[in-house]
Protein backbone atom coordinates (compact mmCIF):
# COMPACT_ATOMS: atom_id res chain seq x y z
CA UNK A 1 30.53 14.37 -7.11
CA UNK A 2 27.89 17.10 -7.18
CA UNK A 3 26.10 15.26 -10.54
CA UNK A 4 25.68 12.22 -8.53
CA UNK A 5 24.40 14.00 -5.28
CA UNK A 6 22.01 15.77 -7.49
CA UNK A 7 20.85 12.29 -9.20
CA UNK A 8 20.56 10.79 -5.57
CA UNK A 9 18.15 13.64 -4.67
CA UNK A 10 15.99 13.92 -7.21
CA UNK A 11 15.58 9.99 -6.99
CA UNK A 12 13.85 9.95 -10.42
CA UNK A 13 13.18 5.87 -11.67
CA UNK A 14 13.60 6.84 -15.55
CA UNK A 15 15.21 9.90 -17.13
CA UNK A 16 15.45 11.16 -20.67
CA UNK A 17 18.74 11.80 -22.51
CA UNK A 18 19.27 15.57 -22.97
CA UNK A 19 17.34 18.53 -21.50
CA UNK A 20 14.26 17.19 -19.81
CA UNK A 21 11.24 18.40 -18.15
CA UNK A 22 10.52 16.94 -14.49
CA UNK A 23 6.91 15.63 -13.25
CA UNK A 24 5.87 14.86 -9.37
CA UNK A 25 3.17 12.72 -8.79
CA UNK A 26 1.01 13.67 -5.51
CA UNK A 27 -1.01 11.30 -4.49
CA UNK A 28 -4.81 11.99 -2.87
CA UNK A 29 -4.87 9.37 -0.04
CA UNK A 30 -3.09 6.72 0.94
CA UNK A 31 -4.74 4.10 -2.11
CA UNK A 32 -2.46 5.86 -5.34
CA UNK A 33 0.64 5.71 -3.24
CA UNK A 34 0.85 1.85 -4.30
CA UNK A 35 -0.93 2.45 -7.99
CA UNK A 36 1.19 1.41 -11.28
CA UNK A 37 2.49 4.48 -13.47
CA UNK A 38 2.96 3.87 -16.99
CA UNK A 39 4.45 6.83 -19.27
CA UNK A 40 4.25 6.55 -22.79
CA UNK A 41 2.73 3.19 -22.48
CA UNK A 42 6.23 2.21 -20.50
CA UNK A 43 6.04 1.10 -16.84
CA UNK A 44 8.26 3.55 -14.52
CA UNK A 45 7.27 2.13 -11.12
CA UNK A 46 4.62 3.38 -8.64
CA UNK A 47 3.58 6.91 -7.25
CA UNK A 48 5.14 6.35 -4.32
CA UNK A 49 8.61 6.35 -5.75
CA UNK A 50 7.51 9.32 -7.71
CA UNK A 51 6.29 11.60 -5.20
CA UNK A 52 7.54 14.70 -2.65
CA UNK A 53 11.10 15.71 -3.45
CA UNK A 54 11.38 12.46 -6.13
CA UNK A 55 10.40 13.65 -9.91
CA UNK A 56 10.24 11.66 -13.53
CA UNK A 57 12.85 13.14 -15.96
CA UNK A 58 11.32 13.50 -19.11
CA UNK A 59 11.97 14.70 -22.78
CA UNK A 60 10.04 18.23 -23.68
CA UNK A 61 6.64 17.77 -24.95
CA UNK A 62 3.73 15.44 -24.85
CA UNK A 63 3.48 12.36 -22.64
CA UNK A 64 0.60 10.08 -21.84
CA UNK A 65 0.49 9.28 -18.19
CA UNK A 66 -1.81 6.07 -17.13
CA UNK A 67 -2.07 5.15 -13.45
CA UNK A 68 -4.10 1.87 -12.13
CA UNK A 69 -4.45 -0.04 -9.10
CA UNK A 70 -6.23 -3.12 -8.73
CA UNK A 71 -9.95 -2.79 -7.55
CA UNK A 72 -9.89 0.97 -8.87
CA UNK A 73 -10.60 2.66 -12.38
CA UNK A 74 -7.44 3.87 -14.42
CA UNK A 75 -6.60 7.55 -13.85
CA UNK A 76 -4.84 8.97 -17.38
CA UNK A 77 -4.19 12.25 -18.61
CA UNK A 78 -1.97 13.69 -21.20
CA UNK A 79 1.01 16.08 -19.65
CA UNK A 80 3.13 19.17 -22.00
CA UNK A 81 6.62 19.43 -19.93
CA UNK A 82 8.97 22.01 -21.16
CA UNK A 83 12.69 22.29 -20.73
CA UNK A 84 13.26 22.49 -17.13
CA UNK A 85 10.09 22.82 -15.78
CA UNK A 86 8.50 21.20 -13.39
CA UNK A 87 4.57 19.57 -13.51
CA UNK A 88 3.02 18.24 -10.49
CA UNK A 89 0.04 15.63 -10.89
CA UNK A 90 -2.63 14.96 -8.29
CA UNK A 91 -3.47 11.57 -8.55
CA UNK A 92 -6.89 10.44 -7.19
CA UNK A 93 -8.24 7.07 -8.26
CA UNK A 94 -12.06 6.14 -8.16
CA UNK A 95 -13.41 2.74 -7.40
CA UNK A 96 -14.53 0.39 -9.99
CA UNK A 97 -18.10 -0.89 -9.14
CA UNK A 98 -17.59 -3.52 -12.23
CA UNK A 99 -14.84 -5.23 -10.16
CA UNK A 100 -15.75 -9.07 -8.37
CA UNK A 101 -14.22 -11.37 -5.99
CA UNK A 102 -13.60 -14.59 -5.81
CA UNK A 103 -15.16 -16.57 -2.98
CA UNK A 104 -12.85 -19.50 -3.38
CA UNK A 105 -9.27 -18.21 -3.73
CA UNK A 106 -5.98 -19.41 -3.19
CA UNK A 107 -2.84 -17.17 -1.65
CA UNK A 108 0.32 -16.49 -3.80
CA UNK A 109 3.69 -14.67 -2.17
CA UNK A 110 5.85 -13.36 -3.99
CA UNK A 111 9.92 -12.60 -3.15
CA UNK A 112 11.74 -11.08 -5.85
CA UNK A 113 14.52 -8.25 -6.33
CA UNK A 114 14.22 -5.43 -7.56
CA UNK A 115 10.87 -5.02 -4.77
CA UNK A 116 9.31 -2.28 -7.24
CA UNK A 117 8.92 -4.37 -10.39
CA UNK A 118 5.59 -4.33 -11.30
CA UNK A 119 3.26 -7.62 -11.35
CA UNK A 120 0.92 -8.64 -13.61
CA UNK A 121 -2.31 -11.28 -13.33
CA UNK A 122 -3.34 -12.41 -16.67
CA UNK A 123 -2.21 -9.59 -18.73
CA UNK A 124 -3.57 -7.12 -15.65
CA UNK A 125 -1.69 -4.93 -13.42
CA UNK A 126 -1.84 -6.30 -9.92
CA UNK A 127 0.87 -4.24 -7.72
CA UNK A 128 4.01 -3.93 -7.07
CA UNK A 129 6.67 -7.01 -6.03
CA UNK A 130 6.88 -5.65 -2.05
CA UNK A 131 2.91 -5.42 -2.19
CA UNK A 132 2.70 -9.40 -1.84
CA UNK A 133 5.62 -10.31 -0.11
CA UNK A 134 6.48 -10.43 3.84
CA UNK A 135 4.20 -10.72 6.77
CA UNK A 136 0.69 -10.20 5.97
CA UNK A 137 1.43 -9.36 3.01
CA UNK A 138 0.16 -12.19 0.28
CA UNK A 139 -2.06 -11.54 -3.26
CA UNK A 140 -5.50 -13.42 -3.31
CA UNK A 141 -6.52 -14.93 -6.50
CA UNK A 142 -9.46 -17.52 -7.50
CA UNK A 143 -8.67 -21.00 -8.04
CA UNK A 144 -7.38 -22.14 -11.91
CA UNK A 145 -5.06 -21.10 -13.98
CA UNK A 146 -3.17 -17.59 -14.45
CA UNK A 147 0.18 -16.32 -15.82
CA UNK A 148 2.03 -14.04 -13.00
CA UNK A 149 4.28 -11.70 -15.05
CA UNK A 150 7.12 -9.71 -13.20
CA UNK A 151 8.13 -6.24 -14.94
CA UNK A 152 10.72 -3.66 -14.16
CA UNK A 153 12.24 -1.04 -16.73
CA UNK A 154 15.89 -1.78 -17.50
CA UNK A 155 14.92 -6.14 -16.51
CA UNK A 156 14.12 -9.01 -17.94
CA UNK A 157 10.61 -10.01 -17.33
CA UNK A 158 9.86 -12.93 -15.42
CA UNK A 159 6.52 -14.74 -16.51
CA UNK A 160 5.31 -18.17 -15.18
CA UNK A 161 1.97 -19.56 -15.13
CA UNK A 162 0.35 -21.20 -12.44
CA UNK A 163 -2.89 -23.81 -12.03
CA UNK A 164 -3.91 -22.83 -8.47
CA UNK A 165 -6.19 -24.66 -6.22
CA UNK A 166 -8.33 -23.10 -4.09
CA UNK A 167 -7.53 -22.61 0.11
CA UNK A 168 -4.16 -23.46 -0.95
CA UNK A 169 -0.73 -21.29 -0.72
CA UNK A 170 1.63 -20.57 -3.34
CA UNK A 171 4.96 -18.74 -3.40
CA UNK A 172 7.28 -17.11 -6.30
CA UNK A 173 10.84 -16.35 -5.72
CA UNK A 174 13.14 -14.77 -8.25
CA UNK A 175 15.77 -12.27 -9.11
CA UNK A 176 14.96 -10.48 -12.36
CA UNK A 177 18.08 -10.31 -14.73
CA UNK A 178 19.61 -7.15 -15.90
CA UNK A 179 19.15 -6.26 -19.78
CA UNK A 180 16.17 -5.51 -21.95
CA UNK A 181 12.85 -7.66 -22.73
CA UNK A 182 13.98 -8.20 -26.16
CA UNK A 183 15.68 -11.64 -24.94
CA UNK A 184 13.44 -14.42 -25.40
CA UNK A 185 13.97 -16.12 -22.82
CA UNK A 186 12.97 -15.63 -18.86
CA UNK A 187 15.42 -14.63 -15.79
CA UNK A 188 16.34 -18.19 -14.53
CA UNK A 189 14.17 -18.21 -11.10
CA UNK A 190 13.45 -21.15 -8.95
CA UNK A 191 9.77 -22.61 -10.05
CA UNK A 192 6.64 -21.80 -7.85
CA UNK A 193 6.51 -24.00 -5.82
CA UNK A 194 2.91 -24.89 -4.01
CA UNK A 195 3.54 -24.63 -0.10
CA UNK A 196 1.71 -26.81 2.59
């Protein structure tokens, strides 16, 4: 009983096997609470979920830690935990000039479970699941073709692609599958579906 109120409270998204090291992400304003964190080259959700009394639980030594959000240059830096200790990260993301928009776009929701996986435009992090879901809450992309791919540690991904037209709405809904992304084959989903 006390092992799983202490796993409930630390609320950590990945931990290591073993003694571990924990790290807190602290985000600077309100624009890295919704940025991707990748450890290790391994998505582990967003700082959000990894922030305040929720940690990472990670093996002793070196880790690479990459954060990006769309619209933003990525924020890395290379962390030493050790046994029990306890690293907190102030994350503060800077725009990217480079970065255009699309005039002509078309408007893609997406419903899926689990809300946190991470989604990808084109090979590109994009957000998180709940980011483009809901009221008011859609992803804009320009018109032609691109391959939305659905990510979540300890999931199947989900990857589709998509010829979109522009002033037009789209909508994914899925339920990523338990298991590991060495399965060829896709979580079963209902198709996109274009929506009038």
């Amino acid at each position: 009983m006390l092992i799983a109120c202490a796993m409930v409270i630390s609320g950590a998204s990945a931990r290591a096997q073993g003694p571990t090291g924990e790290l807190r992400f602290l985000p600077d304003s309100k624009v890295e609470k919704s940025a991707g964190v990748w450890v290790d080259g391994n998505y582990v959700g967003y700082v959000d979920e990894l922030k305040g009394r929720k940690t990472l639980h990670l093996g002793p030594g070196n880790h690479d830690i990459l954060v990006r959000e769309v619209g933003y240059k990525d924020w890395s830096q290379r962390v030493t935990l050790a046994v029990g200790g306890l690293q907190n990260l102030v994350v503060k993301l800077e725009v990217d000039p480079s970065v255009k928009y699309s005039v002509e776009n078309a408007e893609l929701k997406i419903h899926a479970m689990p809300a946190n996986a991470a989604v990808f435009v084109d090979g590109k992090y994009a957000g998180s699941v709940h980011d483009f879901g809901g009221i008011g809450h859609s992803m804009l992309l320009p018109a032609g073709k691109h391959t939305i791919k659905l990510s979540m540690p300890g999931y199947q991904d989900y990857s589709t692609e998509m010829d979109m037209a522009a002033n037009q709405k789209y909508r994914i809904e899925t339920k990523l599958s338990p298991g590991s992304n060495d399965a060829n084959s896709a979580a079963p989903a209902t198709p996109p579906t274009k929506q009038d």
